[in-house]
N, C-alpha and C. Protein backbone atom coordinates (compact mmCIF):
# COMPACT_ATOMS: atom_id res chain seq x y z
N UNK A 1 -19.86 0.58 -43.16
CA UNK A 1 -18.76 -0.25 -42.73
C UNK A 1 -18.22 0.20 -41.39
N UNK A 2 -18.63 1.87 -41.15
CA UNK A 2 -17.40 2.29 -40.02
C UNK A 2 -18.36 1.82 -38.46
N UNK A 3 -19.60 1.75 -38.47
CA UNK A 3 -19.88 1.48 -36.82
C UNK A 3 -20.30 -0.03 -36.98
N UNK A 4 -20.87 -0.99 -38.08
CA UNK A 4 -21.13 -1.95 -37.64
C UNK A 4 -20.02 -3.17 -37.45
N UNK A 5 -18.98 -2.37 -38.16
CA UNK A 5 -17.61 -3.43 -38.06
C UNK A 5 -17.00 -3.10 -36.53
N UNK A 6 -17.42 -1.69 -36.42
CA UNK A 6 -16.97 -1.59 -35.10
C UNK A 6 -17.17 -2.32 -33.79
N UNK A 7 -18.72 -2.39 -33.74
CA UNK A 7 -19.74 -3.43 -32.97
C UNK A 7 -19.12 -4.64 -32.69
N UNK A 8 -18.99 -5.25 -34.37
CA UNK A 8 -18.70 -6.51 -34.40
C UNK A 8 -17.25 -7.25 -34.10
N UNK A 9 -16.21 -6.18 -33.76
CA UNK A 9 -14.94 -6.05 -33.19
C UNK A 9 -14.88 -6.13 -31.89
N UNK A 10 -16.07 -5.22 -30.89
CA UNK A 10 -15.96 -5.43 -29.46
C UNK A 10 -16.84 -6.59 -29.54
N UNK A 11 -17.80 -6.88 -29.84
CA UNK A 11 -18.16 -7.69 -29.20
C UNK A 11 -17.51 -9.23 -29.43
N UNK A 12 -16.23 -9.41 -30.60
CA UNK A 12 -15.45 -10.46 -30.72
C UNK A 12 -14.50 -10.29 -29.25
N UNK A 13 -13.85 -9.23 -29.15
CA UNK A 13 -13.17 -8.89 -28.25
C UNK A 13 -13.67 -9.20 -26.86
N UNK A 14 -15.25 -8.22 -26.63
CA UNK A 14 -15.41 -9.15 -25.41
C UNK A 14 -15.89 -10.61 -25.21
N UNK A 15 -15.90 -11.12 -26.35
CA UNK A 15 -16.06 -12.75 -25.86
C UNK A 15 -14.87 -13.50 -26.25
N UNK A 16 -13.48 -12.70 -26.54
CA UNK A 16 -12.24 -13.23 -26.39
C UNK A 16 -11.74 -13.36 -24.95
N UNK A 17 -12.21 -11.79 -23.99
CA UNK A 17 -11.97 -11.95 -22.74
C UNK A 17 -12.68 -12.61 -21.80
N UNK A 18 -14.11 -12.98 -22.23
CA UNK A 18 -14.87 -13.76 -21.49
C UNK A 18 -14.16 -14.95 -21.25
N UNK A 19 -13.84 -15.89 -22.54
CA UNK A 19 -13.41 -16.92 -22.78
C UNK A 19 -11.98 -17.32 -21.80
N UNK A 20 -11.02 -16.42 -22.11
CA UNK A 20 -9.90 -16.20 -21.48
C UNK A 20 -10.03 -16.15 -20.03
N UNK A 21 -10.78 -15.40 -19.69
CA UNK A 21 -11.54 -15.42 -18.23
C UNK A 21 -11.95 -17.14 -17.21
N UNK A 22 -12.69 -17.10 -18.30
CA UNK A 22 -13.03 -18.54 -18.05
C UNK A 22 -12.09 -19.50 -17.65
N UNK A 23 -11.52 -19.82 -19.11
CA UNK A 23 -10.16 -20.64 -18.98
C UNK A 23 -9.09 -20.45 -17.79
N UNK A 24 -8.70 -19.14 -17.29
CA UNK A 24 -7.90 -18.52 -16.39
C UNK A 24 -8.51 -19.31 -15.04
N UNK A 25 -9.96 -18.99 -14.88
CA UNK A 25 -10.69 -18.93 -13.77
C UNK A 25 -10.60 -20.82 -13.09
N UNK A 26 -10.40 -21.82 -14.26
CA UNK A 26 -9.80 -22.91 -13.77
C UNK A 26 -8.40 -23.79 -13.76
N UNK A 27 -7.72 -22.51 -13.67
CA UNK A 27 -6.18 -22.36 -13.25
C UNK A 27 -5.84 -23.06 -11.80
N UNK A 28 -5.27 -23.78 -11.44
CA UNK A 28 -4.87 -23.82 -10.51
C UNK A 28 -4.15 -22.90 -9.66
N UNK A 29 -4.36 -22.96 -8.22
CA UNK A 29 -4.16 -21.19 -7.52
C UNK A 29 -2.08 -21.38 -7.31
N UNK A 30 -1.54 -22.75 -7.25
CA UNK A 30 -0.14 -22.16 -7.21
C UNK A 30 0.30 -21.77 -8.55
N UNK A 31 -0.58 -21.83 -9.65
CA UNK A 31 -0.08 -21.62 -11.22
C UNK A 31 -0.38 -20.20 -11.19
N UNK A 32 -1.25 -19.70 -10.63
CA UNK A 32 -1.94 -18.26 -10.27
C UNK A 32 -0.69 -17.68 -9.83
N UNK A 33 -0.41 -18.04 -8.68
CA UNK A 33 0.77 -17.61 -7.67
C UNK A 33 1.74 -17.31 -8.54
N UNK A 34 2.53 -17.97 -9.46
CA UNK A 34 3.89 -18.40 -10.17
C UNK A 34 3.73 -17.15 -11.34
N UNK A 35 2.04 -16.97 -11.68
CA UNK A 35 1.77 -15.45 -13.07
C UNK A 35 2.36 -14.30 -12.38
N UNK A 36 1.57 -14.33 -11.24
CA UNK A 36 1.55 -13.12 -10.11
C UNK A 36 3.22 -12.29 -9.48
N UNK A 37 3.88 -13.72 -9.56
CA UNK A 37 5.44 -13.36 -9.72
C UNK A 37 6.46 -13.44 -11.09
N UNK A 38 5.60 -13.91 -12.11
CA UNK A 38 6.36 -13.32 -13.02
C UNK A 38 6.02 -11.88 -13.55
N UNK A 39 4.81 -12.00 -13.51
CA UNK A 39 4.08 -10.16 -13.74
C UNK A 39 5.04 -9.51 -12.70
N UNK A 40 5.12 -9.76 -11.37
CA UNK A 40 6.06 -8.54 -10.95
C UNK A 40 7.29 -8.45 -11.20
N UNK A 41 8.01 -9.37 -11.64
CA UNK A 41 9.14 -9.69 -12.04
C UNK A 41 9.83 -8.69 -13.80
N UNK A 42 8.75 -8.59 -14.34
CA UNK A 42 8.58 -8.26 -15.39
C UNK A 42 8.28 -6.75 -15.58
N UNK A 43 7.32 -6.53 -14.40
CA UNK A 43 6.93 -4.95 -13.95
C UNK A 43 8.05 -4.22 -13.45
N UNK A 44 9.12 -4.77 -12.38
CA UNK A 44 9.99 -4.48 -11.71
C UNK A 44 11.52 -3.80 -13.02
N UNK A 45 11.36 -4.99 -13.66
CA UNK A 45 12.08 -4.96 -14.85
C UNK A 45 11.69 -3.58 -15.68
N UNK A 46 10.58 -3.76 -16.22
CA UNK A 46 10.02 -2.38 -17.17
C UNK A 46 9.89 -1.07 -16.41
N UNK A 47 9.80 -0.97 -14.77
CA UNK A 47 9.95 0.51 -13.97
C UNK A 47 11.80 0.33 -14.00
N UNK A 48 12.37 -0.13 -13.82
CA UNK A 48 14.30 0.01 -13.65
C UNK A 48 14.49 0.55 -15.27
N UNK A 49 14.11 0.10 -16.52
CA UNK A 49 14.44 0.68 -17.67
C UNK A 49 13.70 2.04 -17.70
N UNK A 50 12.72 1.96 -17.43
CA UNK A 50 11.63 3.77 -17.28
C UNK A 50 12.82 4.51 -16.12
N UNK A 51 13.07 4.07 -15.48
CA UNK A 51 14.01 5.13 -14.60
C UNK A 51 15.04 5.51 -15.33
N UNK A 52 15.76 4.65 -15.81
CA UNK A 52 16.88 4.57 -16.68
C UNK A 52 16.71 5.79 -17.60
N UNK A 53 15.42 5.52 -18.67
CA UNK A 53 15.02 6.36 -19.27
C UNK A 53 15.04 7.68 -19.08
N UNK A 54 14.82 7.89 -17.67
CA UNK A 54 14.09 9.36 -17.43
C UNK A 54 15.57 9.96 -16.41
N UNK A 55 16.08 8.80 -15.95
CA UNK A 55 17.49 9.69 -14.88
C UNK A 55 18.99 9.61 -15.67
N UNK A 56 18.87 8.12 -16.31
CA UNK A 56 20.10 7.72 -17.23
C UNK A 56 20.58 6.78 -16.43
N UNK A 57 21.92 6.12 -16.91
CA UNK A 57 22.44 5.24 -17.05
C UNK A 57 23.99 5.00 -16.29
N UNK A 58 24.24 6.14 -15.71
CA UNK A 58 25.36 6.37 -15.18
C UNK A 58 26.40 5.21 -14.64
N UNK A 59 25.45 4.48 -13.43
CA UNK A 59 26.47 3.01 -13.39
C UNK A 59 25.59 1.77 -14.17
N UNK A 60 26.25 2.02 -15.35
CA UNK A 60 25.65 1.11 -16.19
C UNK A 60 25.35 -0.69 -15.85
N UNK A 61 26.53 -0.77 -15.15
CA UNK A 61 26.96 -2.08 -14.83
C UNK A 61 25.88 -2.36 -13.63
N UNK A 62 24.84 -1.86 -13.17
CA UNK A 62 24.09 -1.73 -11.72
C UNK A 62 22.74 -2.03 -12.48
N UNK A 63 22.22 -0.72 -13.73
CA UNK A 63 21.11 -0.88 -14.29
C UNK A 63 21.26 -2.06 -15.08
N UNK A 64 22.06 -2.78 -15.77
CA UNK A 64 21.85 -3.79 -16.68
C UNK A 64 21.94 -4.99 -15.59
N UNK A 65 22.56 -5.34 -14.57
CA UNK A 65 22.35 -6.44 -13.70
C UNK A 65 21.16 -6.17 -12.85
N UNK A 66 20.57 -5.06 -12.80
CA UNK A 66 19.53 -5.47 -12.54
C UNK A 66 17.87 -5.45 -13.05
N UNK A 67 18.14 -5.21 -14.63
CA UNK A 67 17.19 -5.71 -15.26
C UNK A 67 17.76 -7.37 -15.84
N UNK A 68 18.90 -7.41 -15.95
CA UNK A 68 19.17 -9.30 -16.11
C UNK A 68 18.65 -10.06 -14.65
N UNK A 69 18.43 -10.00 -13.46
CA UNK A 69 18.59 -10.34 -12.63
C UNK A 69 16.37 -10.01 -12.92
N UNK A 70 16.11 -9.28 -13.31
CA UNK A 70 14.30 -9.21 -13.30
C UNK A 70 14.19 -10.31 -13.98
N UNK A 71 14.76 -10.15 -15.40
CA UNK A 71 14.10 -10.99 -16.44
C UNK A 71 14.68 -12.57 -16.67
N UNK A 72 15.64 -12.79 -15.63
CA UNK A 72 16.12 -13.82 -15.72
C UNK A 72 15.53 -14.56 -14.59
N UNK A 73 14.97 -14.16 -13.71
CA UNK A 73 13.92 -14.18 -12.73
C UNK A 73 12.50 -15.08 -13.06
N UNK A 74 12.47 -13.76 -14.03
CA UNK A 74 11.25 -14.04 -14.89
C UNK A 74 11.28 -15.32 -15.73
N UNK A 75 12.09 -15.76 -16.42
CA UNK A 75 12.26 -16.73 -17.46
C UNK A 75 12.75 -18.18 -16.23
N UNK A 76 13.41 -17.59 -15.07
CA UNK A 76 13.00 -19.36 -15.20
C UNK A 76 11.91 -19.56 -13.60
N UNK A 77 10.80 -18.43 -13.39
CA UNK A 77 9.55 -18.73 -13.11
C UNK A 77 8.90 -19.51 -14.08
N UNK A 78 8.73 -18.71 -15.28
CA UNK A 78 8.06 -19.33 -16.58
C UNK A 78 9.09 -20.85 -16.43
N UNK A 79 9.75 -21.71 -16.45
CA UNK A 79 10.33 -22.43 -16.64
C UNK A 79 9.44 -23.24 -15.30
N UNK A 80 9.83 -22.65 -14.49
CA UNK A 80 8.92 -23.21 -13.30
C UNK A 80 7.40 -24.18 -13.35
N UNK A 81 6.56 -22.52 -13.72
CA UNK A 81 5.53 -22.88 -13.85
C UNK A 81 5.32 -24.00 -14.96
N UNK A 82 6.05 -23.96 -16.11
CA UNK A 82 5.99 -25.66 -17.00
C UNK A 82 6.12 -26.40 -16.70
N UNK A 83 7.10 -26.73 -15.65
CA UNK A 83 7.38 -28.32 -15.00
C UNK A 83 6.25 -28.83 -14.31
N UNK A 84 5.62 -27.15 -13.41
CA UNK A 84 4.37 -27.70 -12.14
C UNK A 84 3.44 -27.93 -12.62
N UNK A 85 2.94 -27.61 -14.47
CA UNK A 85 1.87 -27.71 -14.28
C UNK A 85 1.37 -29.04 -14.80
N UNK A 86 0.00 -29.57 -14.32
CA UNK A 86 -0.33 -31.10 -14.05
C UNK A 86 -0.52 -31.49 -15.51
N UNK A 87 -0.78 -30.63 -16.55
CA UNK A 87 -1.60 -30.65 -17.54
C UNK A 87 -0.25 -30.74 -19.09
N UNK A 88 0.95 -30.46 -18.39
CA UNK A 88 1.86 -30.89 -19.51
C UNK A 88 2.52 -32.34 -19.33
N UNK A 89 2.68 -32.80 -20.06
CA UNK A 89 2.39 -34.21 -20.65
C UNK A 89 4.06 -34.56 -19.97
N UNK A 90 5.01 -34.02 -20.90
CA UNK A 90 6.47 -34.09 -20.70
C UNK A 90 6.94 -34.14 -19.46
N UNK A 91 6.28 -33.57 -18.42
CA UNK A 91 6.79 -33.25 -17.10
C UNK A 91 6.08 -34.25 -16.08
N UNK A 92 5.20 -35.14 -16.68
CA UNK A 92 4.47 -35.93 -15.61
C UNK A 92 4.69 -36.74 -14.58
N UNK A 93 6.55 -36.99 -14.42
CA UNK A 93 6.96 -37.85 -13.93
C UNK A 93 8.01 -37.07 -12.91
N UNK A 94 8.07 -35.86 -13.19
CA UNK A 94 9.01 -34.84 -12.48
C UNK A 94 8.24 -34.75 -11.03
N UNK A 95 8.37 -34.79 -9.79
CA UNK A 95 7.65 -33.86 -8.80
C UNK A 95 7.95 -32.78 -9.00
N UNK A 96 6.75 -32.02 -8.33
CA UNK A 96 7.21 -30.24 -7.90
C UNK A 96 8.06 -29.80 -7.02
N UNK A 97 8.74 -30.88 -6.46
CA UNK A 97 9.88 -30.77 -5.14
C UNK A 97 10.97 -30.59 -5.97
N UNK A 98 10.77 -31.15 -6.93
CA UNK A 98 12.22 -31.31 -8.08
C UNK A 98 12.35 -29.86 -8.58
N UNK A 99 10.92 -29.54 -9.37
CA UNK A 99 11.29 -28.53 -10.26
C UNK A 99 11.82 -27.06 -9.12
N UNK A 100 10.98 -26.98 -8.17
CA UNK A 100 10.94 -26.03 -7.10
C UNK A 100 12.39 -25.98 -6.43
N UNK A 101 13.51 -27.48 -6.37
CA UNK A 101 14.73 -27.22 -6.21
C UNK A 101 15.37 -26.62 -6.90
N UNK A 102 15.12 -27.26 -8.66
CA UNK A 102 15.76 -26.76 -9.25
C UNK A 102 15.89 -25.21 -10.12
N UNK A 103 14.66 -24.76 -9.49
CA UNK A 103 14.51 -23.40 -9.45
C UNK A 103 15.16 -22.50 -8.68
N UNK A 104 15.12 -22.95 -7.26
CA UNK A 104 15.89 -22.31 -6.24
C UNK A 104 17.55 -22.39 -6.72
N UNK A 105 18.04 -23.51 -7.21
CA UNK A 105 19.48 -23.66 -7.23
C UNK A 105 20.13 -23.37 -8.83
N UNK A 106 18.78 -22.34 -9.68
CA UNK A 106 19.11 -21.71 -10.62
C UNK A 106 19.14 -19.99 -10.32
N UNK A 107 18.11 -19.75 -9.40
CA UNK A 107 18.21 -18.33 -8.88
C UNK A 107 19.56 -18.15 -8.28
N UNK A 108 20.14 -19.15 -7.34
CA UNK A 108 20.95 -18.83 -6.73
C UNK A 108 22.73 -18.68 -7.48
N UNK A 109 22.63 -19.59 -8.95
CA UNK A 109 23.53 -19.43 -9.34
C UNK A 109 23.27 -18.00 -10.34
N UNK A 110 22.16 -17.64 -11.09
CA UNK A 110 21.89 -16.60 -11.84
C UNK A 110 22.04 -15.07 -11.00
N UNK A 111 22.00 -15.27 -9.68
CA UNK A 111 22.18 -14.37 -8.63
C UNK A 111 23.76 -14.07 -8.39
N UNK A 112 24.17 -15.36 -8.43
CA UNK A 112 25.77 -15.18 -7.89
C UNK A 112 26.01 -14.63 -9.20
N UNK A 113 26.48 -14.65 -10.62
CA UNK A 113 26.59 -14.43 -11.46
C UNK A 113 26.14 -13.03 -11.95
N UNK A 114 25.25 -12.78 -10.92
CA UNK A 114 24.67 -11.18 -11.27
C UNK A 114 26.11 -10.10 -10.14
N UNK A 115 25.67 -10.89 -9.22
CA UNK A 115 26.39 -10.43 -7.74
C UNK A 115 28.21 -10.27 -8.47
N UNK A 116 28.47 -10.92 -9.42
CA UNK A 116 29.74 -10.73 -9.80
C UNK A 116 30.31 -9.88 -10.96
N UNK A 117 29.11 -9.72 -11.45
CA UNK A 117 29.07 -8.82 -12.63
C UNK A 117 28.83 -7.52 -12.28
N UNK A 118 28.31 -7.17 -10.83
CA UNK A 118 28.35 -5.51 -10.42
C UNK A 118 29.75 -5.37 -9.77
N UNK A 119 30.92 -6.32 -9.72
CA UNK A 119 31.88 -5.76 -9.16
C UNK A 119 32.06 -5.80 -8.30
């Protein structure tokens, strides 16, 4: 049971990532763009709590606005990228000029709102 189940685990695995690969690989490149900034958005977020971790927390009010200010970032990229993409049904009638405003004029209020909460 212990090496041929093993076998039969990677090689599910690597034709989970093949597949995934694939699928990814006919992504459209501004949907690419929109991963690429929520991954850093998200990365940025998870190194500010690791610091936190390792130096502390001292102005608390600094570290928590600015992991709300990553992940709120993050959530309405993801919000983003749903409106742009061609392939959801619900959004077909939206332009990307729309969603892309209304992205900008959600950062900017989720920003002010951060900007007021450090004091």
């Amino acid at each position: 049971m212990g090496k041929a189940s093993t076998s039969s685990t990677t090689k599910d695995a690597l034709a989970l990532l093949s597949s995934l690969r694939s699928a990814y690989s006919a992504t459209p490149i501004t949907l690419k763009i929109i991963d690429l900034y929520v991954a850093f958005a998200v990365s940025t977020a998870l190194i500010q709590v690791v610091y936190m971790a390792i130096v502390g927390s001292f102005p608390f009010n600094s570290f928590l606005s600015g992991v709300l200010s990553c992940t709120g970032t993050a959530v309405l990229a993801v919000c983003l990228r749903i409106q742009v993409n061609k392939e959801n049904k619900e959004f077909k009638d939206l332009p990307p000029e729309r969603a892309f405003a209304d992205f900008v004029l959600c950062n900017l209020v989720l920003h002010l709102v951060i900007m007021n909460f450090l004091g």
